[in-house]
Protein backbone atom coordinates (compact mmCIF):
# COMPACT_ATOMS: atom_id res chain seq x y z
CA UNK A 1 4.46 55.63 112.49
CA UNK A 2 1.82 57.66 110.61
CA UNK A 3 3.63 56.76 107.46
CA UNK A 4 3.90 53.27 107.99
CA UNK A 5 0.19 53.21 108.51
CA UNK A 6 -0.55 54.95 105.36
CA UNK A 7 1.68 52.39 103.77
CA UNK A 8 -0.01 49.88 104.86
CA UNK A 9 -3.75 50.89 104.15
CA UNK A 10 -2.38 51.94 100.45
CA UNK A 11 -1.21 47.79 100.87
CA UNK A 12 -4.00 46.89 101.57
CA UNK A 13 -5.95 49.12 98.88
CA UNK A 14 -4.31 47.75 96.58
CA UNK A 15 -4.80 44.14 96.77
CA UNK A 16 -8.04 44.52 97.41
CA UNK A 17 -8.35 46.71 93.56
CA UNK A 18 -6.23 43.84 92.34
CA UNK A 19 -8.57 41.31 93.33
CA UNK A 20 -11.53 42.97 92.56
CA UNK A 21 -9.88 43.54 89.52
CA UNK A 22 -9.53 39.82 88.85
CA UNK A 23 -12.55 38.60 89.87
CA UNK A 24 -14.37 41.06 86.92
CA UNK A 25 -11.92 40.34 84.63
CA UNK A 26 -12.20 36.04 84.95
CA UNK A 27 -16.10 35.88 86.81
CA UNK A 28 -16.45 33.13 84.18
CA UNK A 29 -13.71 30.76 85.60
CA UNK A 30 -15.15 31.41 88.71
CA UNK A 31 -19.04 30.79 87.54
CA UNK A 32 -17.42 27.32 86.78
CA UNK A 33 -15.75 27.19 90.00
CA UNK A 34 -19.27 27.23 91.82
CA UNK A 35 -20.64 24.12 91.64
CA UNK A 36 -17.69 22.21 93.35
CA UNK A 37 -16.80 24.85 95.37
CA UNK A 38 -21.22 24.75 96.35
CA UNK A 39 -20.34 20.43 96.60
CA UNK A 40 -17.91 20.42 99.12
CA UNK A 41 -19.48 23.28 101.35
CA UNK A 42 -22.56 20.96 101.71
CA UNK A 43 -21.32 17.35 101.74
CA UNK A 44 -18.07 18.15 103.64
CA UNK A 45 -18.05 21.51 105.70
CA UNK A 46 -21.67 21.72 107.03
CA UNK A 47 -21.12 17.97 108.06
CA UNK A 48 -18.75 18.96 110.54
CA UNK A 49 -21.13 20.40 112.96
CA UNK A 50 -21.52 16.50 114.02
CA UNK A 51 -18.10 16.26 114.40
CA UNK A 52 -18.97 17.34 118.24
CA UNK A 53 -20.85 14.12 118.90
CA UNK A 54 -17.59 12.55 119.82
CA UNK A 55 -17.51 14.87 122.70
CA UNK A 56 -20.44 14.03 123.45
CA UNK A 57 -22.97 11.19 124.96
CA UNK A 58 -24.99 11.22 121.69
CA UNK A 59 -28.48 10.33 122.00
CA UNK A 60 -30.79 10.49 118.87
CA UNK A 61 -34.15 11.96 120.94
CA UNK A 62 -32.23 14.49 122.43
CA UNK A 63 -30.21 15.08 119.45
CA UNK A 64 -26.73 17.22 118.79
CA UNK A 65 -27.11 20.08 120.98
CA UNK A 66 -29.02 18.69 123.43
CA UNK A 67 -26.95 15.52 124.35
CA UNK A 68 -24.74 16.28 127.51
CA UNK A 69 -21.29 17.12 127.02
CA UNK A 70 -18.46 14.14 128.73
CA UNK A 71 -14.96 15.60 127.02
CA UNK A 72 -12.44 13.36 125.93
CA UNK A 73 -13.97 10.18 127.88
CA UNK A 74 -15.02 8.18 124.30
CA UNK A 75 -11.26 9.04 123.17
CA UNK A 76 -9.72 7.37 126.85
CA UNK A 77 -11.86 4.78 126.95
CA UNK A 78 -10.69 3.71 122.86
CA UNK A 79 -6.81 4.43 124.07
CA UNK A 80 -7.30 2.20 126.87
CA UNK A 81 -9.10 -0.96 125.53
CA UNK A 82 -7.36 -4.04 125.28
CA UNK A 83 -8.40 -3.81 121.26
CA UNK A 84 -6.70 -0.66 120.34
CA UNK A 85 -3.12 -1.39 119.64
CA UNK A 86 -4.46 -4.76 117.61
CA UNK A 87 -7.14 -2.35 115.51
CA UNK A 88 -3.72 0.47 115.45
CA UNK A 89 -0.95 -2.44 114.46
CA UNK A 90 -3.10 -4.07 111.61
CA UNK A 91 -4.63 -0.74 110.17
CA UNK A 92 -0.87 0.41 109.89
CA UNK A 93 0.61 -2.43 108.52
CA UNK A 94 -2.11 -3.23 106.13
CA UNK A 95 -1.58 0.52 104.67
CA UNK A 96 2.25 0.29 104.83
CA UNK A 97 2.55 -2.80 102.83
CA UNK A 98 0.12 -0.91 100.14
CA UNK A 99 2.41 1.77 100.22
CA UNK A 100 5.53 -0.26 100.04
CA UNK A 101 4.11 -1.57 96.26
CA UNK A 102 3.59 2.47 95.49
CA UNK A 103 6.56 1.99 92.82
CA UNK A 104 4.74 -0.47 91.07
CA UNK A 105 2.42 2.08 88.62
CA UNK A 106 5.28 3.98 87.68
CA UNK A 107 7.74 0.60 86.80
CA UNK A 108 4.37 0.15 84.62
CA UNK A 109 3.76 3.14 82.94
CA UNK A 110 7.59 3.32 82.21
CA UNK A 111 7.51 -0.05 80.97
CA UNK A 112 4.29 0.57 78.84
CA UNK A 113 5.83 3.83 77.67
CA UNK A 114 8.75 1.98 75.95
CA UNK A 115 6.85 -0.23 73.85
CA UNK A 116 6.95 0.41 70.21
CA UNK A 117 4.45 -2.25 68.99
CA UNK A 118 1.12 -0.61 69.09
CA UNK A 119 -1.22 -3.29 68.86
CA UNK A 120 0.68 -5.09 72.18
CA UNK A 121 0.85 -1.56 73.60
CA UNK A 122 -2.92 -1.09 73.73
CA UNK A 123 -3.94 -4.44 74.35
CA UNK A 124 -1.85 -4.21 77.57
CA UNK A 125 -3.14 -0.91 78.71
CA UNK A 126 -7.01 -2.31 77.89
CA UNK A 127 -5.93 -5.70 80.22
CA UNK A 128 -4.84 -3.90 82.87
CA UNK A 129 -7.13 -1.24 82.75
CA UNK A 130 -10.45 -3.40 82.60
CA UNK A 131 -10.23 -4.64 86.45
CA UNK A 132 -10.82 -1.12 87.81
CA UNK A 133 -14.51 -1.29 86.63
CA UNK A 134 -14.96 -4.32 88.65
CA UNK A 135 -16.55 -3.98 92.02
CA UNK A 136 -15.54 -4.96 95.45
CA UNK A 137 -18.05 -7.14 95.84
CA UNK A 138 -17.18 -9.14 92.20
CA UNK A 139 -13.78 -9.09 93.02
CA UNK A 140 -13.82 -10.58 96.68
CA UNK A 141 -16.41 -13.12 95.40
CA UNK A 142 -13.67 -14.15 92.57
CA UNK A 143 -11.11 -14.63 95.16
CA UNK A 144 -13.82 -16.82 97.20
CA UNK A 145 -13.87 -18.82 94.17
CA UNK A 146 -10.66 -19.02 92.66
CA UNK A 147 -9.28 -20.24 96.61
CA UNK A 148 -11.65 -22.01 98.03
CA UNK A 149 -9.57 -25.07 99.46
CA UNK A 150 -12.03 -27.82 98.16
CA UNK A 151 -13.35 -26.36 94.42
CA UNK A 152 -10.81 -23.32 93.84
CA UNK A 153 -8.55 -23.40 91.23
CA UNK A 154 -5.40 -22.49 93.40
CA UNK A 155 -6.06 -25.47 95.30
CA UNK A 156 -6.79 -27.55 92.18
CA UNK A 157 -3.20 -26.46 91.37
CA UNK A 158 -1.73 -26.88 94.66
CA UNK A 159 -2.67 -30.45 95.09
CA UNK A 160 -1.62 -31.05 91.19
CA UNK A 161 2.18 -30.76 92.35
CA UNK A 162 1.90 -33.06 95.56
CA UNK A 163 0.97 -30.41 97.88
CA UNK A 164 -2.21 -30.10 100.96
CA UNK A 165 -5.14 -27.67 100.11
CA UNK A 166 -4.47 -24.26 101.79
CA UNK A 167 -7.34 -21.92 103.28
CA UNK A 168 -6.40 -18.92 102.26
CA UNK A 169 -9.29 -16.69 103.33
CA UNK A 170 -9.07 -18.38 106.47
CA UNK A 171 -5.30 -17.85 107.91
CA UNK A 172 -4.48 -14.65 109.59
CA UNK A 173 -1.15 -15.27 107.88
CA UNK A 174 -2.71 -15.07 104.27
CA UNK A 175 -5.36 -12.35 104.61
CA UNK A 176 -2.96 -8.94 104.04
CA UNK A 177 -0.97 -10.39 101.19
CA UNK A 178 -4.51 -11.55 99.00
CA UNK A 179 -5.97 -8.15 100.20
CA UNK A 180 -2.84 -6.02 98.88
CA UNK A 181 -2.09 -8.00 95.70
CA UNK A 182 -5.54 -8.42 94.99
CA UNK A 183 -6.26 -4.65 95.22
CA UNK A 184 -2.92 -4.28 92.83
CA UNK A 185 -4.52 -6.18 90.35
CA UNK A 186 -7.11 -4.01 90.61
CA UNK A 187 -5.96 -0.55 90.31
CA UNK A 188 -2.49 -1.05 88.69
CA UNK A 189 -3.87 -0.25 85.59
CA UNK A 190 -5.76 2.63 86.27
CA UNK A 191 -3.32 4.14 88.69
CA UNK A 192 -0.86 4.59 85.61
CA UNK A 193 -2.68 6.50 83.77
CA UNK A 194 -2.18 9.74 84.56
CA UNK A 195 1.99 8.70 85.12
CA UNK A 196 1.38 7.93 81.22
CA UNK A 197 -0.03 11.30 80.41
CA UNK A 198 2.84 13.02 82.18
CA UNK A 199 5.18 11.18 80.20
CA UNK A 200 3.14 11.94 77.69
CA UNK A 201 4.57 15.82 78.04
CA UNK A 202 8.02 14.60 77.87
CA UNK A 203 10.18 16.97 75.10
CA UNK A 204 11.31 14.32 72.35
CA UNK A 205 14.39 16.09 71.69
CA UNK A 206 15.54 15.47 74.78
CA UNK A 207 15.33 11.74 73.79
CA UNK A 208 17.18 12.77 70.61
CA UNK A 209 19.99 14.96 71.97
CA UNK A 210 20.63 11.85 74.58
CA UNK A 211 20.52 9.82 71.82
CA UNK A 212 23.02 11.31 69.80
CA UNK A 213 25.30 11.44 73.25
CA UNK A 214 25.09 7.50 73.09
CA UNK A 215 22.76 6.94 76.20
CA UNK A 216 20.85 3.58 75.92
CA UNK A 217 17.56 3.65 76.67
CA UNK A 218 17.34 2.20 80.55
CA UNK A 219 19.84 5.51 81.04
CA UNK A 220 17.37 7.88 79.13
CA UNK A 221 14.21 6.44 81.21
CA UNK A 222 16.43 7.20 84.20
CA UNK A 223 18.01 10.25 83.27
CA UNK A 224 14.51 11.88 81.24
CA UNK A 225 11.85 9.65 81.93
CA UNK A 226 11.97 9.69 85.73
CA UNK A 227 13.20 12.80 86.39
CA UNK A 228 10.03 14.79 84.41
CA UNK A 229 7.77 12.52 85.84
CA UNK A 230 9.16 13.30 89.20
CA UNK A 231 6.37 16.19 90.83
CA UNK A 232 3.56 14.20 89.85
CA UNK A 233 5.17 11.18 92.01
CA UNK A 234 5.63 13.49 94.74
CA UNK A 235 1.69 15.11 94.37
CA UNK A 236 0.77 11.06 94.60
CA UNK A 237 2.79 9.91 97.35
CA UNK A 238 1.86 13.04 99.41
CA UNK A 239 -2.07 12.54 98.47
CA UNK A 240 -1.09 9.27 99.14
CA UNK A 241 0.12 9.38 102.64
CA UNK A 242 -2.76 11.97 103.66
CA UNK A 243 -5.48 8.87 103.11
CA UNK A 244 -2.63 6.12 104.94
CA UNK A 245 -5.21 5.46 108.16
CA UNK A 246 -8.36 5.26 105.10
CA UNK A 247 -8.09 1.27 103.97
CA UNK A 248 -10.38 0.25 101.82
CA UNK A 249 -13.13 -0.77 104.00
CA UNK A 250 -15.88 -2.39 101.96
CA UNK A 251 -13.51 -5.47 101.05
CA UNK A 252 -11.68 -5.80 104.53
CA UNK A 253 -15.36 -6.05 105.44
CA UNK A 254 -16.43 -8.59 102.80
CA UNK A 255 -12.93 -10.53 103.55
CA UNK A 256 -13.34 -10.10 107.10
CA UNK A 257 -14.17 -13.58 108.87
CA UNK A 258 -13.70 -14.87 112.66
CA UNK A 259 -11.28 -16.62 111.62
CA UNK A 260 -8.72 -14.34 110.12
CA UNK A 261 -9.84 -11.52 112.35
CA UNK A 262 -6.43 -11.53 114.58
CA UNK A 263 -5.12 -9.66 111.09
CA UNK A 264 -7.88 -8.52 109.40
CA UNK A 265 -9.49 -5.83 112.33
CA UNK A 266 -9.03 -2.60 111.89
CA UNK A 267 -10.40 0.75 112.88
CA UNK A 268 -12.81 1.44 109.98
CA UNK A 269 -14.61 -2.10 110.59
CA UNK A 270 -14.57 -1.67 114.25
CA UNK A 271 -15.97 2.26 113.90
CA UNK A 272 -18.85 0.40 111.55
CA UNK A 273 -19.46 -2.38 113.60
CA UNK A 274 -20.06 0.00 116.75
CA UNK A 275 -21.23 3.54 115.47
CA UNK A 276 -23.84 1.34 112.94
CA UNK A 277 -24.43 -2.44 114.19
CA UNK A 278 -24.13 -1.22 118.20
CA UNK A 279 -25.72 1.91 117.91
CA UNK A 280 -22.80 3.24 120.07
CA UNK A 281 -22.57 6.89 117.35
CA UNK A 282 -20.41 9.25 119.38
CA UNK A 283 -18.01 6.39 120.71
CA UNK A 284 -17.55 5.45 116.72
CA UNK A 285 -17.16 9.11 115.71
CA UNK A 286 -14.71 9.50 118.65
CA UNK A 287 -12.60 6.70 116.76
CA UNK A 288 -13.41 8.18 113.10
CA UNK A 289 -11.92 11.62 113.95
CA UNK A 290 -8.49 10.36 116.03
CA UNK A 291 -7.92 8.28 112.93
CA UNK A 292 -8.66 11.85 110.47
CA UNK A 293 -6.45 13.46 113.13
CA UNK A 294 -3.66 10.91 112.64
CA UNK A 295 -4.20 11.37 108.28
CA UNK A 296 -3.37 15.13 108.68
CA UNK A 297 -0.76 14.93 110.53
CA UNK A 298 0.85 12.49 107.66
CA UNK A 299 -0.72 15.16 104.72
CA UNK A 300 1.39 18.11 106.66
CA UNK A 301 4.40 16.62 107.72
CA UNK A 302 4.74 14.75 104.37
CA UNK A 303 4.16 17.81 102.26
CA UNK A 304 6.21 19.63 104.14
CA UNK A 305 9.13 17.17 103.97
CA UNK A 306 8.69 17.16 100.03
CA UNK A 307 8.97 21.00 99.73
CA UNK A 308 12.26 21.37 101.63
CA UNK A 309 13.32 18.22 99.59
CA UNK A 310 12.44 18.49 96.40
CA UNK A 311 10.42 21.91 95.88
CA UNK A 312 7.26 20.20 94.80
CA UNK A 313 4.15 19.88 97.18
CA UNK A 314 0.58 20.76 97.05
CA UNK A 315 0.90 23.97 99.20
């Protein structure tokens, strides 16, 4: 027993002199490290001490510790409206068809990394790069225009081959396909990026030595390609799947009408429109941290899925 101890403190010596060791040895690296590490211990960790408002009857006069303490009552009383499983149903569906088009960047920046013309090559990247730097706001009001059943240019078309005017940003029915492809538009460009840079990293003689095998080139973007290119898909699709329940909720907001409201509710309008427009904070936050609670449970389970699978996940 008394030697096991004395094993164990020696342990313990030790990687304490080893750290010590590397923290004189790289106190640069970690001078740099500062600064974000000083960011997120302001802007995200102290912020969690109003995390306990949801447990809470919130009242600003009395403030955090002194409102009175009710449990889980804001969290029943969410479970049991007659709105939850709409919010739940369209806040799931809306972020599972954006998933679904998740293959999309890398089709692109495997497409993009086959062409041999350079002019074409960078003029494509610049096209489809250029709508990221567009805002929300620009881009919803460009979809107000280009559908608008009377003056939009869809319509123009529409009723150019025979057909009746439709109202797009009116119909339930319409609302998650213009928000998803509309956000595609948006980001595919910019979302390929850093797919590019992996392939980027590729080893050209593997291209060579496949080559000289006979492999065309849709079996070497399947066989090289794809395969070296793999972790940084499965880093994506994990960060991916830990911010499912986070839609994007300035232009669901901006979309948002009564009309197309049976589809287009969700829980990050309805925690706005009652934690800000209602004044209602700890029944909002109550909402806001069962939907955080829901995004790590996807983040852990997914990454943990990837590393039995495939050996590649962010812990």
């Amino acid at each position: 027993m008394e030697l096991q101890q004395e094993k164990k403190s020696l342990n313990k010596k030790s990687r304490t002199y080893a750290i010590k060791k590397s923290l004189l040895r790289n106190w640069q690296l970690y001078v740099f490290l500062l600064p974000a590490l000083t960011y997120f211990f302001i802007f995200h960790y102290i912020p969690m001490y109003g995390v306990q408002i949801a447990f809470k009857d919130y009242f600003a006069n009395l403030g955090i510790s002194g409102s009175p303490w009710v449990g889980f009552e804001h969290f029943d009383r969410f479970f049991n409206s007659y709105y939850f499983w709409r919010l739940l149903k369209n806040t799931i569906i809306l972020n599972a068809y954006g998933l679904l088009l998740f293959p999309l960047p890398i089709i692109f920046a495997l497409s993009l990394n086959e062409l041999r013309a350079g002019a074409f090559k960078k003029w494509s990247q610049t096209l489809t790069y250029a709508p990221h730097f567009i805002s929300v706001v620009v881009v919803v009001g460009m979809l107000v225009a280009f559908l608008d059943p009377v003056t939009g240019l869809v319509n123009h078309a529409i009723r150019g081959l025979g057909f009746e005017s439709i109202s797009f940003l009116t119909s339930p029915d319409w609302f998650r396909h213009i928000y998803v492809w509309s956000g595609q538009w948006q980001t595919l460009g910019w979302s390929t990026i850093i797919y590019l840079a992996a392939l980027a990293g590729v080893n050209p003689e593997l291209h060579e030595a496949a080559k000289v095998d006979g492999a065309t080139r849709l079996q070497r973007v399947l066989r090289i390609n794809l395969p070296s290119i793999m972790p940084t898909i499965i880093i994506l699709f994990i960060l991916n799947m830990g911010n499912f329940m986070q839609i994007g909720f300035e232009k669901v907001l901006l979309m948002q009408n009564t009309l197309n409201s049976e589809t287009s509710d969700i829980i990050q309008t309805f925690v706005y429109e009652t934690g800000l427009l209602e004044g209602r904070y700890s029944f909002a936050a109550a909402i806001g941290l069962f939907e955080s609670a829901i995004n790590i449970v996807l983040l852990i389970t997914v990454n943990q899925i990837a590393r039995k699978v495939s050996e590649n996940s962010l812990w």
